[in-house]
Protein backbone atom coordinates (compact mmCIF):
# COMPACT_ATOMS: atom_id res chain seq x y z
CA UNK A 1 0.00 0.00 0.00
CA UNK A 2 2.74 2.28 1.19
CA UNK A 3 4.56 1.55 -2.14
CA UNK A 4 1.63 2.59 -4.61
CA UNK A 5 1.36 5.81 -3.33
CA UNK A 6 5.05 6.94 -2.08
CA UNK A 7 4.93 9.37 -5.18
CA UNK A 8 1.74 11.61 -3.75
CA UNK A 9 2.54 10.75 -0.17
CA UNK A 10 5.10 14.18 0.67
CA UNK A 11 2.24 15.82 -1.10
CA UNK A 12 -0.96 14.61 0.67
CA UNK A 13 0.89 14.79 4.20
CA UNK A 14 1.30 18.50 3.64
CA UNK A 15 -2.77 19.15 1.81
CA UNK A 16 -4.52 17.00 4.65
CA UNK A 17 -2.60 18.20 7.69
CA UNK A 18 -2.69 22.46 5.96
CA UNK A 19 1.35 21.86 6.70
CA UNK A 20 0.45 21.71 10.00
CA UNK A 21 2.46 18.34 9.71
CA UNK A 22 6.00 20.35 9.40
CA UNK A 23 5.71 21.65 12.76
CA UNK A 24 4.48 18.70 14.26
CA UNK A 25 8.28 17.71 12.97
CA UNK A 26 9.99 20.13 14.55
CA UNK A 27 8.06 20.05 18.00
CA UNK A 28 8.96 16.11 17.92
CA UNK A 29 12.84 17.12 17.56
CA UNK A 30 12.87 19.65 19.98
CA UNK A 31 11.16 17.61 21.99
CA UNK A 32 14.15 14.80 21.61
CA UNK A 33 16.56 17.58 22.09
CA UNK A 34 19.36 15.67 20.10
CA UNK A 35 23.65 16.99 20.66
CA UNK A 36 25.45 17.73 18.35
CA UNK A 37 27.38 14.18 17.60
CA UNK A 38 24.48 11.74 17.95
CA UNK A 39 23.68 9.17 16.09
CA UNK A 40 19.67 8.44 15.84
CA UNK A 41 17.54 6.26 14.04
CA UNK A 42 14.30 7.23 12.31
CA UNK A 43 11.89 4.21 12.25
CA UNK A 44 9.23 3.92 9.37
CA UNK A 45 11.00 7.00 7.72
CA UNK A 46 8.86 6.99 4.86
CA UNK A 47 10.47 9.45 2.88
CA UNK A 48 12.57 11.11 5.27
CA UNK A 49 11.01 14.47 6.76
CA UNK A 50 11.45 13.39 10.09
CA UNK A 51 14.69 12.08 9.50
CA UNK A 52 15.58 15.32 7.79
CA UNK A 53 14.74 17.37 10.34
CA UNK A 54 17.02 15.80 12.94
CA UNK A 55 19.63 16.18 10.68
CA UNK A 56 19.20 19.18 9.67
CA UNK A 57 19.64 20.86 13.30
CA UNK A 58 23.64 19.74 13.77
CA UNK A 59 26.20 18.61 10.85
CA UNK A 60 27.67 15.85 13.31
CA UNK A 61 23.77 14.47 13.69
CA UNK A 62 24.06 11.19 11.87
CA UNK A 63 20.77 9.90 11.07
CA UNK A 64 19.65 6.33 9.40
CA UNK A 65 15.90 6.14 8.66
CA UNK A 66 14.58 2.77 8.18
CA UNK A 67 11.45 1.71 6.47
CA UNK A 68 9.88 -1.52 4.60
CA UNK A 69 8.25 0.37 1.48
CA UNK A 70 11.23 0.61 -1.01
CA UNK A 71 9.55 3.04 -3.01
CA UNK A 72 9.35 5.50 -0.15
CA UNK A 73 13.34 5.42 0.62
CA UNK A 74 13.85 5.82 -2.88
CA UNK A 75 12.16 9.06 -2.33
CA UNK A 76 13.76 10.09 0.42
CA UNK A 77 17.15 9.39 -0.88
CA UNK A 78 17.03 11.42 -4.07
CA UNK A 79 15.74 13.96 -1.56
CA UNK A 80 18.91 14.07 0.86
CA UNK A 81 20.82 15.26 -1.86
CA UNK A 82 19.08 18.95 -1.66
CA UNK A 83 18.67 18.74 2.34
CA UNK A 84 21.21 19.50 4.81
CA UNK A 85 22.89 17.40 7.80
CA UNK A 86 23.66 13.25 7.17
CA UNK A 87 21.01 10.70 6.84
CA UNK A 88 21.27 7.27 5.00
CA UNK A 89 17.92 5.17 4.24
CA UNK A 90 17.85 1.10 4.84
CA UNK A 91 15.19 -1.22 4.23
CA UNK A 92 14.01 -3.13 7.11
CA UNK A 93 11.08 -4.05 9.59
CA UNK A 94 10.94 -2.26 13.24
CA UNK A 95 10.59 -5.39 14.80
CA UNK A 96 13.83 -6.64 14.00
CA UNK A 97 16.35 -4.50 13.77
CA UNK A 98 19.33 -5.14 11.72
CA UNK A 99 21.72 -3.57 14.64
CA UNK A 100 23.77 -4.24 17.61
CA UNK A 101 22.05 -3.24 21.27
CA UNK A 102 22.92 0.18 22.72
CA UNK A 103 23.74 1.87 19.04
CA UNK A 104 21.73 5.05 18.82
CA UNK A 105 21.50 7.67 21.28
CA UNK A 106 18.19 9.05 19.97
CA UNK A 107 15.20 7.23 17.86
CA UNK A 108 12.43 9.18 16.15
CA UNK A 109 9.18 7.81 14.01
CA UNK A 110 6.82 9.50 13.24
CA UNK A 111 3.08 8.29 12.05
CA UNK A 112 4.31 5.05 11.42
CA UNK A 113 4.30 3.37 15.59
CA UNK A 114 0.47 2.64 14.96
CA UNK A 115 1.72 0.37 11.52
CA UNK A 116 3.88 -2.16 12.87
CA UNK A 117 2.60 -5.39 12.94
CA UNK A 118 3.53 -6.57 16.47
CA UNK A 119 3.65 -3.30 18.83
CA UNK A 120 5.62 -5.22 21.88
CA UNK A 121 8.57 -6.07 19.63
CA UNK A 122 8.65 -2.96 18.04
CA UNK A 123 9.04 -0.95 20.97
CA UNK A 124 11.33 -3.55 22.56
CA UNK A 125 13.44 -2.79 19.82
CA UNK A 126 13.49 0.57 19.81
CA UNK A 127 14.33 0.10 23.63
CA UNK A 128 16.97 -2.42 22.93
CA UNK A 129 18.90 -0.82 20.47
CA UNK A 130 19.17 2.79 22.78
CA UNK A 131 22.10 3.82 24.78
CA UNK A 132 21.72 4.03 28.02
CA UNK A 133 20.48 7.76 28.57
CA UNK A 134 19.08 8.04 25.08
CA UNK A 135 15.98 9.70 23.84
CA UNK A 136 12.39 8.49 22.00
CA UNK A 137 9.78 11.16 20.23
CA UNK A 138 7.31 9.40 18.92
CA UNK A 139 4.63 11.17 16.92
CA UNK A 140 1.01 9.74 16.16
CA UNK A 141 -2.35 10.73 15.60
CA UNK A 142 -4.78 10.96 18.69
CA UNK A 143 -8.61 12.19 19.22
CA UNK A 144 -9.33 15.58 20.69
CA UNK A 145 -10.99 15.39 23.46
CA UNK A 146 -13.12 18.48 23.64
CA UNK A 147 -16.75 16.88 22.22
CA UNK A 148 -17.45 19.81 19.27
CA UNK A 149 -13.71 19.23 18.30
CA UNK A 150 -13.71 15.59 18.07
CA UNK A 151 -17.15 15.28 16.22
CA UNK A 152 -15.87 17.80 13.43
CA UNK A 153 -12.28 16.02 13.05
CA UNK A 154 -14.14 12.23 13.48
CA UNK A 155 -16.31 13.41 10.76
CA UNK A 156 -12.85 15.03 8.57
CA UNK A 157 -10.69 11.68 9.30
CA UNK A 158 -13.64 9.40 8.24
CA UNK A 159 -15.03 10.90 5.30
CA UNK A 160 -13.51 14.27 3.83
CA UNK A 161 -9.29 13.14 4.32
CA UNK A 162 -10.00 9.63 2.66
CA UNK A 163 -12.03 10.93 -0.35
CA UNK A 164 -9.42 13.46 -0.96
CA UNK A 165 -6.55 11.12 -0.35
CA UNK A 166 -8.04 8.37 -3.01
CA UNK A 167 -8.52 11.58 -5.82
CA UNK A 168 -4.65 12.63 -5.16
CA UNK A 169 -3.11 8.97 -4.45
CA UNK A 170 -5.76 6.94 -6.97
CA UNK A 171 -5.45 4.95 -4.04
CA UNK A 172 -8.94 3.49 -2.85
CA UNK A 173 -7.71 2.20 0.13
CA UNK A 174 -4.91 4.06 1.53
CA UNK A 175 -6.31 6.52 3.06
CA UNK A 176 -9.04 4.79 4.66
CA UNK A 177 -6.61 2.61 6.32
CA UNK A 178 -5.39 5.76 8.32
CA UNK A 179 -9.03 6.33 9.54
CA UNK A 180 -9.00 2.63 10.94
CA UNK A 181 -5.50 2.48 11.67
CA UNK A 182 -6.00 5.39 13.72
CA UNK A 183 -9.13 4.51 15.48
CA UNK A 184 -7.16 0.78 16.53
CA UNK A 185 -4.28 2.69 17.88
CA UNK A 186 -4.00 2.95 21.65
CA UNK A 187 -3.31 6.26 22.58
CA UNK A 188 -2.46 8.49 25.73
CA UNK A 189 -2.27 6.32 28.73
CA UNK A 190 -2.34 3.15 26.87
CA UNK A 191 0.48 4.19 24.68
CA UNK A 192 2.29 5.03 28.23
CA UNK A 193 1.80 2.32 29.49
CA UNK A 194 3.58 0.16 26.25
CA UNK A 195 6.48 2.34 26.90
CA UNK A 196 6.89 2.07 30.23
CA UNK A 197 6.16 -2.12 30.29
CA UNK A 198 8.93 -2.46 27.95
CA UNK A 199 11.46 -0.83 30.11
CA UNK A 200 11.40 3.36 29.30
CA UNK A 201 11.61 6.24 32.36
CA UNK A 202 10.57 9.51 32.09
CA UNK A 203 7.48 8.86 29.73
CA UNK A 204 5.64 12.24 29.09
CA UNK A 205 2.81 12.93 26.47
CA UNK A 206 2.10 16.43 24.72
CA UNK A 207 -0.97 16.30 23.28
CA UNK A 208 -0.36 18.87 19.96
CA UNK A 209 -3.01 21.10 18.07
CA UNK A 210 -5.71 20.54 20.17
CA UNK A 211 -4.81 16.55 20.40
CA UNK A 212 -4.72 15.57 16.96
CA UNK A 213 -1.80 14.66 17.00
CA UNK A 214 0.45 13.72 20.15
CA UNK A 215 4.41 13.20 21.16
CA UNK A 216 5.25 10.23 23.17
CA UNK A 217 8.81 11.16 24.23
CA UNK A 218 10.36 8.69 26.84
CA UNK A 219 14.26 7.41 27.76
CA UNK A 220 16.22 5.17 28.75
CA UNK A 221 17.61 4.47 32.07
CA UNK A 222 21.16 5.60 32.72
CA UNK A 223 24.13 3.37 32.69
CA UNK A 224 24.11 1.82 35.94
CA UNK A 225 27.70 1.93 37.78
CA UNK A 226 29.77 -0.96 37.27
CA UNK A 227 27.59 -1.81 34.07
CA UNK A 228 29.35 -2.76 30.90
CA UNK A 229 28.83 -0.84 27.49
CA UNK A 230 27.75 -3.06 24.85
CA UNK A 231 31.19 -2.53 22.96
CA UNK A 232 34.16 -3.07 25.64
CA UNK A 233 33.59 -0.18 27.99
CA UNK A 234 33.66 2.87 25.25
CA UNK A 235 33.48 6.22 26.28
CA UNK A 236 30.31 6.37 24.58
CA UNK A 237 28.04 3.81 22.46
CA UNK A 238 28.81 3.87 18.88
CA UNK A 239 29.11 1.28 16.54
């Protein structure tokens, strides 16, 4: 699905969300607050924005944004070419990750957490493979509370966003699935609850733009004192 429409998908992000998407972006990254020599992986990458903006904020920010959908990394690599900062793009599933533990100090993904096939191993993953210390921002959509709000955007994310998205993408399914996808997805305190079972601290939601959307951001615990690194005792974890 993600493959027939990775050539309308930068567009339709920015139509259905009125580019409200863009500083969802940014908002996830400062919320990750990422130095200036990290390394950080961006899960279900897509074509890269989120991956792009991490990069962009530090030329020693090495990024590697993962994703199934070849088509979609294609994308996003003939788009790193006119964007600034280092990211590389690598085919593979979030539930098994294709690195060593304790490799990345920060992990981003963005609209994708609510895809993976089997939650608990993705976010096991994405807690095995952080350093000790390291960050998660996790972007994905939510339901506004407030009952007028939540009827109008229910009504918008059910009937207006998937009609438009089939006309742009020619996709008649697509954009449906985001509805359902959406609707399955357990946010808030649920989603808390995920992140803290598989092992992350400090686990604070923002709800964004009057919930829409909200940022999961959690960590890992410190390295405990007498602990080995995952590489011989390095200074730092790198591969």
């Amino acid at each position: 699905m993600f493959d027939r429409i990775a050539g309308t998908y930068d567009l339709l992000n920015h139509l259905l969300s009125a580019g409200v998407d863009i500083l969802w972006r940014r908002q996830a990254v400062d919320g990750l607050r990422p130095a200036s020599d990290w390394r950080v992986l961006d899960l279900a990458t897509g074509t890269g924005d989120l991956g792009f903006e991490v990069a962009g904020r530090s030329p020693g920010i090495r990024v590697v944004g993962v994703d199934l959908s070849i088509p979609m990394l294609r994308r996003g690599k003939a788009k790193a070419a006119t964007r600034p900062g280092r990211m590389a793009f690598l085919c593979g599933g979030a539930e098994h990750l294709p690195f060593p533990d304790r490799i990345f100090e920060g992990i981003t993904i963005g609209f994708g957490v609510r895809n993976l096939a089997d939650l608990h191993a993705g976010i096991r993953e994405m807690y095995r493979v952080l350093c000790p210390g390291g960050r998660a921002a996790i972007l994905e959509f939510s339901r506004p509370r407030a009952f007028l709000l939540r009827g109008l955007y229910l009504f918008y994310f059910k009937h207006v966003l998937p009609l438009v998205g089939r006309i742009v993408s020619r996709d008649p399914l697509a954009y449906r699935y985001l509805y359902e996808s959406a609707m399955r997805f357990p946010e808030g305190d649920d989603f808390c609850r995920h992140l803290l079972d598989a092992g992350f601290v400090d686990v604070v939601e923002r709800r964004l733009t009057f919930g829409i959307a909200t940022l999961y951001l959690a960590s890992k615990i410190e390295q405990q004192e007498g602990e080995p690194f995952a590489f011989g005792g390095h200074a730092k974890c790198r591969m």
